[in-house]
PDB file of N, CA and C in Angstrom:
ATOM      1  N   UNK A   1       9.582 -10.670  20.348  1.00  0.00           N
ATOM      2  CA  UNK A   1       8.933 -11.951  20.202  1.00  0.00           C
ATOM      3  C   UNK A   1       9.844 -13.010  20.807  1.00  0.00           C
ATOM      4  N   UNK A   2       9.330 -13.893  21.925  1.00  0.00           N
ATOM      5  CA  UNK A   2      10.348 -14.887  22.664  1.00  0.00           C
ATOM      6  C   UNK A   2      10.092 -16.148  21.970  1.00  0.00           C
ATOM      7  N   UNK A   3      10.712 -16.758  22.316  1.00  0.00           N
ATOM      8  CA  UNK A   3      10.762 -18.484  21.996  1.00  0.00           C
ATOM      9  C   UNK A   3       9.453 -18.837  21.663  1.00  0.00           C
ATOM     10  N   UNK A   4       8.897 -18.628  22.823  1.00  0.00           N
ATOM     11  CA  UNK A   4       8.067 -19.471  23.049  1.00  0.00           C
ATOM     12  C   UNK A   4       6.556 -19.034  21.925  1.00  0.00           C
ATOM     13  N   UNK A   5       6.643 -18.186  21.906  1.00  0.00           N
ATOM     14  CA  UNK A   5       5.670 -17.030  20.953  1.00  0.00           C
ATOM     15  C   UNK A   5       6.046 -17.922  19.513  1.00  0.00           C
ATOM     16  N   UNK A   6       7.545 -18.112  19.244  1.00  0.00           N
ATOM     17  CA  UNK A   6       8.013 -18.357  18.070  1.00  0.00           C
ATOM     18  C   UNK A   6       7.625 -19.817  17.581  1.00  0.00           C
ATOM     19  N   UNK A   7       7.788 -20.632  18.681  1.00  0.00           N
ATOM     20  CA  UNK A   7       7.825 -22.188  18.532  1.00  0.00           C
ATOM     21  C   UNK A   7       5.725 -22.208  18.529  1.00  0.00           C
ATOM     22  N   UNK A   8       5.020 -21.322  19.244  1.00  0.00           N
ATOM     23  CA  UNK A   8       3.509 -21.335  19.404  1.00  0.00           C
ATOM     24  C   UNK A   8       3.123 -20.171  19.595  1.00  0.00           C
ATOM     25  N   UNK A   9       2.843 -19.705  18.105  1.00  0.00           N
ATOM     26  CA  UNK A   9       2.256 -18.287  17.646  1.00  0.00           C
ATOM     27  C   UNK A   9       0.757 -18.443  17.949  1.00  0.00           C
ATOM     28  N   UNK A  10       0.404 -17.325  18.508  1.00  0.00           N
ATOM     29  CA  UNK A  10      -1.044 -17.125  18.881  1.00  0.00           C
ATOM     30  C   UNK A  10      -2.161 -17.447  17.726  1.00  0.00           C
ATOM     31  N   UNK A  11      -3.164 -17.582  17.800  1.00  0.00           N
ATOM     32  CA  UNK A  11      -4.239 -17.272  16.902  1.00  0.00           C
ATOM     33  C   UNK A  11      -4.147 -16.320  15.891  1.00  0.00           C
ATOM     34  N   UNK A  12      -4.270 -15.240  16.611  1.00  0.00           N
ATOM     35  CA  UNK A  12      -4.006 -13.798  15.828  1.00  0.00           C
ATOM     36  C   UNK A  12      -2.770 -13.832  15.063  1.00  0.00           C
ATOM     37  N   UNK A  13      -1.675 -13.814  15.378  1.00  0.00           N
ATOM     38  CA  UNK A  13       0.326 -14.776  15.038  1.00  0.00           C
ATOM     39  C   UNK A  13      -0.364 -15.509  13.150  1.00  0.00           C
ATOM     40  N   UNK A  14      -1.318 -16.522  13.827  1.00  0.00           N
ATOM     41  CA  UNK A  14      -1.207 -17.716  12.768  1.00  0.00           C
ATOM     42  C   UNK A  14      -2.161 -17.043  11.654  1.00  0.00           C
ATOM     43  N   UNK A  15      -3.313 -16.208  12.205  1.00  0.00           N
ATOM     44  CA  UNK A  15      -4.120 -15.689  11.264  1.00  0.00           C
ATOM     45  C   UNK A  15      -3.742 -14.481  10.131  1.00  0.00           C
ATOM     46  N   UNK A  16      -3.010 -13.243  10.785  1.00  0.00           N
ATOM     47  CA  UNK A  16      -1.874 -12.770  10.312  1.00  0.00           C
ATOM     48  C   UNK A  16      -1.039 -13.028   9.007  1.00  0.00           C
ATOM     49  N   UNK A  17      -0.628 -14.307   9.528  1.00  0.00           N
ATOM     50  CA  UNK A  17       0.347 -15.078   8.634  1.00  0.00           C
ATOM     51  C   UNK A  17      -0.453 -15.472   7.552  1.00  0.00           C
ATOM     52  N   UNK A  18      -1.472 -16.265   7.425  1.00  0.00           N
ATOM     53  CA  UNK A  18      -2.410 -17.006   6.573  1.00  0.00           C
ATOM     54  C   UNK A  18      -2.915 -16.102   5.617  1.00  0.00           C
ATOM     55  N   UNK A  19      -3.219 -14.809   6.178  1.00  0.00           N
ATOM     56  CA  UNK A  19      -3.285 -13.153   5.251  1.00  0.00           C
ATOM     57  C   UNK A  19      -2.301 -12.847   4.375  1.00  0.00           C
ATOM     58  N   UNK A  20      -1.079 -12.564   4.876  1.00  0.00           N
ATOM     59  CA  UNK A  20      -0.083 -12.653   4.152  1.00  0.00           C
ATOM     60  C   UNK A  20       0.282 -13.150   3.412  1.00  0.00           C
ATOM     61  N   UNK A  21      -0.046 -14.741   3.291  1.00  0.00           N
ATOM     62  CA  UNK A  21       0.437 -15.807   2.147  1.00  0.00           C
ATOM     63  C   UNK A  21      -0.534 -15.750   1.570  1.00  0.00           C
ATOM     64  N   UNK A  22      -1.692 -15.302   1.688  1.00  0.00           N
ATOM     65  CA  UNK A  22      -2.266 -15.727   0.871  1.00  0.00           C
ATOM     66  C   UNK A  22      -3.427 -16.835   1.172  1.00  0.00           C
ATOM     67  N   UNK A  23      -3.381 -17.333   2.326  1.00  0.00           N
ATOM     68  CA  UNK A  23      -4.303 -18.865   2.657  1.00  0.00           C
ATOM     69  C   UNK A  23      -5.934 -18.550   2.717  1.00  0.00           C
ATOM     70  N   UNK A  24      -5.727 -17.364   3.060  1.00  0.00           N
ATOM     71  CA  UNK A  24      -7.266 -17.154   3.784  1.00  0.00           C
ATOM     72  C   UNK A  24      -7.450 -15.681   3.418  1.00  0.00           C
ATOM     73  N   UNK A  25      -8.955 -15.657   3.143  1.00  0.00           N
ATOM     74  CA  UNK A  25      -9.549 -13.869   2.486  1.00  0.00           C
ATOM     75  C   UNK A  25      -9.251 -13.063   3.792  1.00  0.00           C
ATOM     76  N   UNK A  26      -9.124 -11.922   3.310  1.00  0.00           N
ATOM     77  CA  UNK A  26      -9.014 -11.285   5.053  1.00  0.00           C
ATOM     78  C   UNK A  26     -10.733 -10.702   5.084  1.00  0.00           C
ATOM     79  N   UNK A  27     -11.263 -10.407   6.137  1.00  0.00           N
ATOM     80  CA  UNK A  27     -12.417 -10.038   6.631  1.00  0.00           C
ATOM     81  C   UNK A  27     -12.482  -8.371   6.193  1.00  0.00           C
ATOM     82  N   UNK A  28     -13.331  -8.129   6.038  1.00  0.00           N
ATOM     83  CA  UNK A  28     -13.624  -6.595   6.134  1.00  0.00           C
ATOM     84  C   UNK A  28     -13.199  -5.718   6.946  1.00  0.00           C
ATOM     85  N   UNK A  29     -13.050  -6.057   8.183  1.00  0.00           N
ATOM     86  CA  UNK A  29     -12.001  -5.299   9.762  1.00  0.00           C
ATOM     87  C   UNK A  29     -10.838  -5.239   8.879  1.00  0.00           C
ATOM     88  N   UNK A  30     -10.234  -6.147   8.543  1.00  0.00           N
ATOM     89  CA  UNK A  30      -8.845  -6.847   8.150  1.00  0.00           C
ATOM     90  C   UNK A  30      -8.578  -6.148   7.126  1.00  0.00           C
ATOM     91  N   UNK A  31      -9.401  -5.907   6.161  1.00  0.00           N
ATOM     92  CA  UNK A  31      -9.101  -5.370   5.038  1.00  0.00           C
ATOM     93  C   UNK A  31      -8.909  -3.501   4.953  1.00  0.00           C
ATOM     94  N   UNK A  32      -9.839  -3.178   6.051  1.00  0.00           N
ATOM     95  CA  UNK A  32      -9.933  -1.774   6.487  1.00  0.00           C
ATOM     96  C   UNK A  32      -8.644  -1.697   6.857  1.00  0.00           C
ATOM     97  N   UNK A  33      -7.816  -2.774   7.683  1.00  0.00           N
ATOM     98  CA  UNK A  33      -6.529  -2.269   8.319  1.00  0.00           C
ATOM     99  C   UNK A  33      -5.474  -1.613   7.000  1.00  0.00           C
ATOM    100  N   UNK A  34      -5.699  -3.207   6.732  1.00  0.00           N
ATOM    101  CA  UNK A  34      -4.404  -2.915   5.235  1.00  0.00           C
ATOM    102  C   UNK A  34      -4.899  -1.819   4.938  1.00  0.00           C
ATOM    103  N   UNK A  35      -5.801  -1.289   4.400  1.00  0.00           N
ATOM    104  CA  UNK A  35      -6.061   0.024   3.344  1.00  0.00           C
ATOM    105  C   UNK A  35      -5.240   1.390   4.008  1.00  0.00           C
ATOM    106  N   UNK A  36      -5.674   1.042   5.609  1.00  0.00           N
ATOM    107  CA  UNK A  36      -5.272   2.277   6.633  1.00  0.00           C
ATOM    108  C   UNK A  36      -3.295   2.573   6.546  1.00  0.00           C
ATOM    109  N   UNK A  37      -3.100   1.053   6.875  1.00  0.00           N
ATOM    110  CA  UNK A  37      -1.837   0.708   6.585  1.00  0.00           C
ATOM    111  C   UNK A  37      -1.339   1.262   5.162  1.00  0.00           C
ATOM    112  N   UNK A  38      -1.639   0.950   4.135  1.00  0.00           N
ATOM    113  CA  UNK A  38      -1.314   0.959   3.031  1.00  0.00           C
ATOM    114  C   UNK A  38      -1.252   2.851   2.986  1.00  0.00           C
ATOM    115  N   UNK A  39      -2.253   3.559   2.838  1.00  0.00           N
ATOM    116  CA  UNK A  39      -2.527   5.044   3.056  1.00  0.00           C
ATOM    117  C   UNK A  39      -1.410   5.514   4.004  1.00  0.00           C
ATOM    118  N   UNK A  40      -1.043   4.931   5.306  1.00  0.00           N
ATOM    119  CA  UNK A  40      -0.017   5.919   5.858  1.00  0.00           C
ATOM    120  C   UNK A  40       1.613   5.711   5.216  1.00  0.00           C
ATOM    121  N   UNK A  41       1.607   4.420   4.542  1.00  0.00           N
ATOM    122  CA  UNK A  41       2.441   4.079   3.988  1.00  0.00           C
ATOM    123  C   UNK A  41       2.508   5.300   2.832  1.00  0.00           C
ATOM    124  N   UNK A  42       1.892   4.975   1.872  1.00  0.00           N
ATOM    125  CA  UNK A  42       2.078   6.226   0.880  1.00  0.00           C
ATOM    126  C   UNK A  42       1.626   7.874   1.200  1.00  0.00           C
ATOM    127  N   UNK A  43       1.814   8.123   2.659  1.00  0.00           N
ATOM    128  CA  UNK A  43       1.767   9.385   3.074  1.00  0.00           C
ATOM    129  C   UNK A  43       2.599  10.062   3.283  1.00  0.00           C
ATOM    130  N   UNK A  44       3.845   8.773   3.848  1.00  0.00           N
ATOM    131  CA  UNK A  44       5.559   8.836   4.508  1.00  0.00           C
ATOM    132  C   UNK A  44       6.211   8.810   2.771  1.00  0.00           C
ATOM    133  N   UNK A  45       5.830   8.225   2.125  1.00  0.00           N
ATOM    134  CA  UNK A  45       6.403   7.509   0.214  1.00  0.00           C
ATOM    135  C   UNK A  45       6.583   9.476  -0.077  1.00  0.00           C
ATOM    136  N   UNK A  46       4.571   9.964   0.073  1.00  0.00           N
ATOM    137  CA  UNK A  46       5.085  11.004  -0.799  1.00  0.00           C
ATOM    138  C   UNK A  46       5.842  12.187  -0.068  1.00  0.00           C
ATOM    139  N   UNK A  47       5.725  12.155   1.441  1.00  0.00           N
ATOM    140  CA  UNK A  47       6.294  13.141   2.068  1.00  0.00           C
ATOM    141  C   UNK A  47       7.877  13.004   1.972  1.00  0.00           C
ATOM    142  N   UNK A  48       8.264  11.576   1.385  1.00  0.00           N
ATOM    143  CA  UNK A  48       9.558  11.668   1.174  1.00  0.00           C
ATOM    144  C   UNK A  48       9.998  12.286  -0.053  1.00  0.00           C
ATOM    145  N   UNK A  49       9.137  12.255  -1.264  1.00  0.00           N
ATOM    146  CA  UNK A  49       9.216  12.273  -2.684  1.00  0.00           C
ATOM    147  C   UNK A  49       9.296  11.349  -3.316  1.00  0.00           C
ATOM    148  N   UNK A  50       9.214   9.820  -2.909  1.00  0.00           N
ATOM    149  CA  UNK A  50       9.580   8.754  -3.698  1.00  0.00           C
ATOM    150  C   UNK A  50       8.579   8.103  -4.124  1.00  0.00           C
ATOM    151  N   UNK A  51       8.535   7.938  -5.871  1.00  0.00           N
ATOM    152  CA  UNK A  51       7.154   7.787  -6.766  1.00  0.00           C
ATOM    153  C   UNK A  51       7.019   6.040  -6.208  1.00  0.00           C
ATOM    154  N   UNK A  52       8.033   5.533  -6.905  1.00  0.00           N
ATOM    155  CA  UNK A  52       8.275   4.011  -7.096  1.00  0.00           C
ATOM    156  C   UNK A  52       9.049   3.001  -5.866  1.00  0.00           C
ATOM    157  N   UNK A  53       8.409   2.475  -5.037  1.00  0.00           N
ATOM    158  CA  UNK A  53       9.218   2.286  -3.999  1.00  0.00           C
ATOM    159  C   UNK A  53       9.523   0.756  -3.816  1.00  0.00           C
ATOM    160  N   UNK A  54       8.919   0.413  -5.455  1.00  0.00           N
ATOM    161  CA  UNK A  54      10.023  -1.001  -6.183  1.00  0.00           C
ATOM    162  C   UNK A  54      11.425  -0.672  -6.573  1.00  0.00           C
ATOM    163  N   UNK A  55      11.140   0.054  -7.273  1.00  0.00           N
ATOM    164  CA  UNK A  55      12.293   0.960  -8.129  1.00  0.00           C
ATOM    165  C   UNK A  55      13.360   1.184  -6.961  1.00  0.00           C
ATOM    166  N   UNK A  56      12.901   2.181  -6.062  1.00  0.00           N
ATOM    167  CA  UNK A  56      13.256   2.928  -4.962  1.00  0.00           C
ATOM    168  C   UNK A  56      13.640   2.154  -3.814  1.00  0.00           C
ATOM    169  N   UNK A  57      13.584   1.110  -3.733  1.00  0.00           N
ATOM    170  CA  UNK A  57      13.526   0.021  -3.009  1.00  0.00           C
ATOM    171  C   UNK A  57      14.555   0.348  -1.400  1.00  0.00           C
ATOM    172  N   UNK A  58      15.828   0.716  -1.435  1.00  0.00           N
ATOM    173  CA  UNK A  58      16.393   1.024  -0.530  1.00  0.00           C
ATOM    174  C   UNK A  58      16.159   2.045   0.148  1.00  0.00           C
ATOM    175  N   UNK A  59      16.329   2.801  -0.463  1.00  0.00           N
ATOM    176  CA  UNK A  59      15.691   4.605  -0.516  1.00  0.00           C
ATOM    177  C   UNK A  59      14.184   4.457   0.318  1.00  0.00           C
ATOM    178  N   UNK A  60      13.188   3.696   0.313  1.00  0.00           N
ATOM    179  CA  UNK A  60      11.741   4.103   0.857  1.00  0.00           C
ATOM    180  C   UNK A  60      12.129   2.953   1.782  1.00  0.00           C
ATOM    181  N   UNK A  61      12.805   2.253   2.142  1.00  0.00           N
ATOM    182  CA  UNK A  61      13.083   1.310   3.522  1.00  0.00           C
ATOM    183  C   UNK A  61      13.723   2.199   4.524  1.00  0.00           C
ATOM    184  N   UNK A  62      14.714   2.398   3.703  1.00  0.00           N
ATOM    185  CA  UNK A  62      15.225   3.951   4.859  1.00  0.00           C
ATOM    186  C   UNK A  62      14.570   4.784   5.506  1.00  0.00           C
ATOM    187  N   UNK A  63      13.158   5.829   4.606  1.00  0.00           N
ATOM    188  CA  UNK A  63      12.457   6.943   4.574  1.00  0.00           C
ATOM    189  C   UNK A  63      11.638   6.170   5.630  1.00  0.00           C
ATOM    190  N   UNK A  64      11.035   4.939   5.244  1.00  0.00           N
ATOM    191  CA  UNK A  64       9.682   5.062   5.557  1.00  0.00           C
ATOM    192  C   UNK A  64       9.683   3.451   6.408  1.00  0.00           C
ATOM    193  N   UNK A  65      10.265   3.333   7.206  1.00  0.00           N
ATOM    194  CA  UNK A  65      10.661   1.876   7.487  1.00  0.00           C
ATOM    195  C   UNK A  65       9.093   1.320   8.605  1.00  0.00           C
ATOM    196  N   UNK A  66       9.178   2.078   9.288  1.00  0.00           N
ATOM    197  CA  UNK A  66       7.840   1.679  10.340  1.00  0.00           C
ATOM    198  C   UNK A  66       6.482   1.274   9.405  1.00  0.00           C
ATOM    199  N   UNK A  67       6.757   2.691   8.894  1.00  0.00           N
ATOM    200  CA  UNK A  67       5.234   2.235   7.599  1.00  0.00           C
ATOM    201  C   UNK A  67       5.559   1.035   6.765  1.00  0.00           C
ATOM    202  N   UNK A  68       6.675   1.005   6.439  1.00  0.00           N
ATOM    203  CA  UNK A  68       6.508  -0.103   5.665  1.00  0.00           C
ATOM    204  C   UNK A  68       6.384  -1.456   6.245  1.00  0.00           C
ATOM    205  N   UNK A  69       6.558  -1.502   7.587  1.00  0.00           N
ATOM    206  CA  UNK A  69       6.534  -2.695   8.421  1.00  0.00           C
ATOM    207  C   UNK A  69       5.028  -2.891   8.761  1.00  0.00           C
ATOM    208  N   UNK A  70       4.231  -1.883   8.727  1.00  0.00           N
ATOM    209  CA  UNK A  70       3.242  -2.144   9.332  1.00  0.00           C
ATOM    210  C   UNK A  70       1.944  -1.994   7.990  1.00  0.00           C
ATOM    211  N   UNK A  71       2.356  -1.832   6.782  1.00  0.00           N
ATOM    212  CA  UNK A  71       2.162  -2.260   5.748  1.00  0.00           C
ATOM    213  C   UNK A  71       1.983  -3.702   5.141  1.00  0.00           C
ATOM    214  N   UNK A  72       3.260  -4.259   5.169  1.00  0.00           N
ATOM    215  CA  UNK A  72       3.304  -5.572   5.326  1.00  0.00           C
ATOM    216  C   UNK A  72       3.287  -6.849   6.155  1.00  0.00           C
ATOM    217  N   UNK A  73       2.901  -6.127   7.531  1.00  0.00           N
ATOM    218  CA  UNK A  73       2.084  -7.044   8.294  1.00  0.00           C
ATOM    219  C   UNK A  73       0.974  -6.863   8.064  1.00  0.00           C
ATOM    220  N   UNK A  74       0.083  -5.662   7.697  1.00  0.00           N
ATOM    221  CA  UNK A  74      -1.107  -5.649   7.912  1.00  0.00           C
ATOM    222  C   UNK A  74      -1.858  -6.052   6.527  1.00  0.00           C
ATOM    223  N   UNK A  75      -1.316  -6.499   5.331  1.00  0.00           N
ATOM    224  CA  UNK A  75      -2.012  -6.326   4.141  1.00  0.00           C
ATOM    225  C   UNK A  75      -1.204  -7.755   3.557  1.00  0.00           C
ATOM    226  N   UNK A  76      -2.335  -8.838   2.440  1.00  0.00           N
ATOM    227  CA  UNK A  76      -1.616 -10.011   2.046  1.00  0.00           C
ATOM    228  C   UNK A  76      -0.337  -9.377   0.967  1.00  0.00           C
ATOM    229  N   UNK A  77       0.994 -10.433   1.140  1.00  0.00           N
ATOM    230  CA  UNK A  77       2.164 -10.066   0.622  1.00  0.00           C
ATOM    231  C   UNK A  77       1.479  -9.572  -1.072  1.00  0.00           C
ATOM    232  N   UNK A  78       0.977 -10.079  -2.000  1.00  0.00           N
ATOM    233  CA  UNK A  78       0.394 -10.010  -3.238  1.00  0.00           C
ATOM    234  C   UNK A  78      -0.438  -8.706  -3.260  1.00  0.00           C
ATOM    235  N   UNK A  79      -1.196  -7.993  -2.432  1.00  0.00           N
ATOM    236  CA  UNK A  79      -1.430  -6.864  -2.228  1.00  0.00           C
ATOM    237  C   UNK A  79      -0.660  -5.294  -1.945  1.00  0.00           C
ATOM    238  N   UNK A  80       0.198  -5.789  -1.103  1.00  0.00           N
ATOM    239  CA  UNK A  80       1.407  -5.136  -0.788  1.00  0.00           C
ATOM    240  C   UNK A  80       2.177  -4.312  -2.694  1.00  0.00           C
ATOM    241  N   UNK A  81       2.664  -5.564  -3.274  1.00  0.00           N
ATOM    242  CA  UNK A  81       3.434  -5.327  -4.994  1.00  0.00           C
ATOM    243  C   UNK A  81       2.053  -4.974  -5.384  1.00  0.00           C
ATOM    244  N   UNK A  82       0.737  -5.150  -5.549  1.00  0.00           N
ATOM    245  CA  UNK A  82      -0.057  -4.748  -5.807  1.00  0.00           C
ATOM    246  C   UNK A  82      -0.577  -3.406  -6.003  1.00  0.00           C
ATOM    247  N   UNK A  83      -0.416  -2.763  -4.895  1.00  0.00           N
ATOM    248  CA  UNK A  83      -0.755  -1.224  -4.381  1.00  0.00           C
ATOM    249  C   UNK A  83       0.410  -0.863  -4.791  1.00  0.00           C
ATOM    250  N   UNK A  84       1.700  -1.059  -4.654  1.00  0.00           N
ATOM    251  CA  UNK A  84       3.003  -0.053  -4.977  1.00  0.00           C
ATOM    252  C   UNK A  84       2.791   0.212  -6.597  1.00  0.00           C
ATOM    253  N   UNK A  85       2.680  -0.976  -7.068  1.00  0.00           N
ATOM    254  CA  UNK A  85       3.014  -1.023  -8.718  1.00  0.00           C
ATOM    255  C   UNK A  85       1.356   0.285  -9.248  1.00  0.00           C
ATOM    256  N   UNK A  86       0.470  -0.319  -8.431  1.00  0.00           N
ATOM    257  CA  UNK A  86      -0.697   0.983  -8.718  1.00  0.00           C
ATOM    258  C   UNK A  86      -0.130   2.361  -8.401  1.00  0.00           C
ATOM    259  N   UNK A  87       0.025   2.682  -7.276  1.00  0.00           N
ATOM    260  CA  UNK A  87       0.412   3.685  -7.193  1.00  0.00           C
ATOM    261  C   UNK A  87       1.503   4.559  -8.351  1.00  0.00           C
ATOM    262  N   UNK A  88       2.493   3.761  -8.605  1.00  0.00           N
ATOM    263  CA  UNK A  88       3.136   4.396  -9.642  1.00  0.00           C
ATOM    264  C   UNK A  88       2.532   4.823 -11.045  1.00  0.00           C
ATOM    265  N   UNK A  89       1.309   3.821 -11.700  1.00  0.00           N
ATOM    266  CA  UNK A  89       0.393   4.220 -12.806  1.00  0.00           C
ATOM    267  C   UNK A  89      -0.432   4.938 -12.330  1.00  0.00           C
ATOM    268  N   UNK A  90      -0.974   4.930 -10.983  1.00  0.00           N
ATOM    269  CA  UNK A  90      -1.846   5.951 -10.735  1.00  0.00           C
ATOM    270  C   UNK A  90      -1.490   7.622 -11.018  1.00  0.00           C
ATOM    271  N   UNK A  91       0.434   8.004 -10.345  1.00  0.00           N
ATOM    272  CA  UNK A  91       1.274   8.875 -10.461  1.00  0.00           C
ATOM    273  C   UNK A  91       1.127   9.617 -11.539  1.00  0.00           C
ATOM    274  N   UNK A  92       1.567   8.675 -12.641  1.00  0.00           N
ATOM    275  CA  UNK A  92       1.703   8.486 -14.050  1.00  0.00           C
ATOM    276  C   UNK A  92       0.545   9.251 -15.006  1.00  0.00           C
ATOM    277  N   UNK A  93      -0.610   8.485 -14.372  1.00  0.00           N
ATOM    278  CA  UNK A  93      -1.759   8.889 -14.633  1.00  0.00           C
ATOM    279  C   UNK A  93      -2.311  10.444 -14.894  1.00  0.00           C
ATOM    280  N   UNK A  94      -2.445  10.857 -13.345  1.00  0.00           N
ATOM    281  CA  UNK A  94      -2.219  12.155 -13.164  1.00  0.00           C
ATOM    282  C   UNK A  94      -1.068  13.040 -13.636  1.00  0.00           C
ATOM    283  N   UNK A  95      -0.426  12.706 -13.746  1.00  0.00           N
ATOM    284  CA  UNK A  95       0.706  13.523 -14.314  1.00  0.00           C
ATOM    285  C   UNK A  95       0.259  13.799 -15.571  1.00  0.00           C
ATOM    286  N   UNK A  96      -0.154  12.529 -16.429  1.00  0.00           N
ATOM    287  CA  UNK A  96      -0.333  12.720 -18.099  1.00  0.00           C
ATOM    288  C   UNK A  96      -1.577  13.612 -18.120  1.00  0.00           C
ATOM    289  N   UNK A  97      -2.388  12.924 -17.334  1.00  0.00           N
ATOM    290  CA  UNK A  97      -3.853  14.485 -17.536  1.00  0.00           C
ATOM    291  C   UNK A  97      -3.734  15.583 -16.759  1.00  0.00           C
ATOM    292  N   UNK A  98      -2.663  15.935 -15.921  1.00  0.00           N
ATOM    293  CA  UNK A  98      -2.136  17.205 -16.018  1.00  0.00           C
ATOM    294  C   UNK A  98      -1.751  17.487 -17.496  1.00  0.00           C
ATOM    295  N   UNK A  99      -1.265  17.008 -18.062  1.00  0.00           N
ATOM    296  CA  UNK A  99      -0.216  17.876 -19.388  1.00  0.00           C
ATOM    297  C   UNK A  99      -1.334  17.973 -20.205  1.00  0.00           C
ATOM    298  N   UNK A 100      -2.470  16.794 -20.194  1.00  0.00           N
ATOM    299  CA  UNK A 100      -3.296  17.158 -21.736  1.00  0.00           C
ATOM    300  C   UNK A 100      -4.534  18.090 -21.090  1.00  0.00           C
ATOM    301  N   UNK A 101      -4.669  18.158 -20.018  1.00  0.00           N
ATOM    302  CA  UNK A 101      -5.179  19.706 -19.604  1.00  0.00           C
ATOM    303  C   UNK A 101      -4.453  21.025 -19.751  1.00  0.00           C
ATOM    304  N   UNK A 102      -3.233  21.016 -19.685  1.00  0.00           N
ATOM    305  CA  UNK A 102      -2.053  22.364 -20.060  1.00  0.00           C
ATOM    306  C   UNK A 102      -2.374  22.748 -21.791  1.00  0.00           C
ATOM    307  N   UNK A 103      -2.744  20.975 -22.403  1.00  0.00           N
ATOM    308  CA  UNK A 103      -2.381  21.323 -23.773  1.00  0.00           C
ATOM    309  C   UNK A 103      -4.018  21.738 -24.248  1.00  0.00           C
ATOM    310  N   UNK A 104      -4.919  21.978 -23.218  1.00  0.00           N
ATOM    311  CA  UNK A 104      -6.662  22.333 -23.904  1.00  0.00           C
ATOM    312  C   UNK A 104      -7.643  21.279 -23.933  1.00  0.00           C
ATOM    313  N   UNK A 105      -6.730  19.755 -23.499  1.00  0.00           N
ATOM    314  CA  UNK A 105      -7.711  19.046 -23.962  1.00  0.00           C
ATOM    315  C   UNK A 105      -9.157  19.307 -22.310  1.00  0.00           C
ATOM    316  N   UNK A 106     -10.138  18.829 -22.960  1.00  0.00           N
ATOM    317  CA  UNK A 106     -11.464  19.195 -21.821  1.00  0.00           C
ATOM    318  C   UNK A 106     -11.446  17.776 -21.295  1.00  0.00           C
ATOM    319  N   UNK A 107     -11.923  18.328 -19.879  1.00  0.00           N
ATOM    320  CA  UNK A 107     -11.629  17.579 -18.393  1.00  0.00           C
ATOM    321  C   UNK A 107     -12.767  16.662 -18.540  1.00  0.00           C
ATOM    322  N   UNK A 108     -12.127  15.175 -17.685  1.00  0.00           N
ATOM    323  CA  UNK A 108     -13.619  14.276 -17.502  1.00  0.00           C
ATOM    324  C   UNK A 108     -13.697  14.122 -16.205  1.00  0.00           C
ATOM    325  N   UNK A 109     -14.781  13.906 -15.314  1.00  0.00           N
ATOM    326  CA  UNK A 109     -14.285  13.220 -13.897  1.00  0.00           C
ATOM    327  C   UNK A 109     -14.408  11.785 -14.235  1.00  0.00           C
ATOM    328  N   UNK A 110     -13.263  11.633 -13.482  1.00  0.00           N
ATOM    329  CA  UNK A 110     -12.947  10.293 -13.928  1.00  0.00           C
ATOM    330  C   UNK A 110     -12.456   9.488 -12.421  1.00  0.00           C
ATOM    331  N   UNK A 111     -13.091   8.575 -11.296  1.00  0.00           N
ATOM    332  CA  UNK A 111     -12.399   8.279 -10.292  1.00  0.00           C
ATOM    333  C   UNK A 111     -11.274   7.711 -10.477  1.00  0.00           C
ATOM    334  N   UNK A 112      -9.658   8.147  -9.583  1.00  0.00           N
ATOM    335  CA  UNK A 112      -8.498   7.368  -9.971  1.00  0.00           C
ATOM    336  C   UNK A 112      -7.517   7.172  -8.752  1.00  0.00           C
ATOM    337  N   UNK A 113      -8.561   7.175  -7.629  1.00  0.00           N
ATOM    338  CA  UNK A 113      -8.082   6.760  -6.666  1.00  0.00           C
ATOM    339  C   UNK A 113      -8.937   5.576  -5.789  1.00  0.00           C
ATOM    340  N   UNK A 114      -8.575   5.097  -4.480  1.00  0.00           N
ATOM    341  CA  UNK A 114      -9.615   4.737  -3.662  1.00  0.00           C
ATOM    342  C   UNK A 114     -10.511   4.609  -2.834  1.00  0.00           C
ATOM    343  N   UNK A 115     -10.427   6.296  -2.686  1.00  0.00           N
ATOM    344  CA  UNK A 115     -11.248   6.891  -1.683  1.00  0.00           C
ATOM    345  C   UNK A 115     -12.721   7.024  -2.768  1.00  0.00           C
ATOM    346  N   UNK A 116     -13.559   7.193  -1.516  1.00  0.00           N
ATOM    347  CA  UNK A 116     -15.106   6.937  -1.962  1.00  0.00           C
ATOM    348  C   UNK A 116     -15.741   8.439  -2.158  1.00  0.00           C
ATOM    349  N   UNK A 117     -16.378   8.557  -3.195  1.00  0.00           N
ATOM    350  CA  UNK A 117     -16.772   9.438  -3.315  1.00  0.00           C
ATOM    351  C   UNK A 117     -18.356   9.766  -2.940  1.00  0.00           C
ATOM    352  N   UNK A 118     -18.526  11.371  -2.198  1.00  0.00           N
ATOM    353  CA  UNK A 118     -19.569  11.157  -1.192  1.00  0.00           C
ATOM    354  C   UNK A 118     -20.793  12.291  -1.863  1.00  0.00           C
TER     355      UNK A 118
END
């Protein structure tokens, strides 16, 4: 990114930005990105092993640095802590109805992710 980019960020530059903070809803295109973004992000999280990548914070910058860059360009900053902090109760989640299925209790379907069911 040169000067000049810096001192007069494009449209796209300023719109971007306005996502991120927060200024403006993102569009449905926009929102498809983040999700896409967000998904390869926690693809690199689990192929690393790392549940919590608040927690984990150094550790999944290391692992997963591209994804995470293109995570947080592509998705508003408040979404970003949003999805991580889910993901870890989501983890959590599954884990616990693994065990109370080990212990007999009977299964519900229950959706606990964000993929659509077809």
């Amino acid at each position: 990114m040169g000067l000049l980019s810096t001192l007069f960020p494009s449209e796209s530059d300023k719109r971007a930005t306005e996502i991120r903070t927060g200024a403006v809803a993102p569009s449905r295109a926009e929102r498809q990105k983040c999700w896409e973004a967000r998904d390869g992000y926690f693809a690199c999280l689990d192929a690393h092993g790392i549940v919590d990548a608040l927690k984990e914070d150094a550790e999944a910058a290391r692992a997963c640095a591209a994804e995470s860059a293109e995570f947080e360009k592509d998705c508003a900053a408040q979404w970003v802590t949003y999805f991580k902090k889910w993901r870890v109760q989501d983890i959590q989640k599954k884990a616990r109805l693994k065990e109370l299925e080990a212990q007999g209790a009977n299964r519900m379907d229950v959706q606990t992710d964000f993929t659509q069911r077809r």
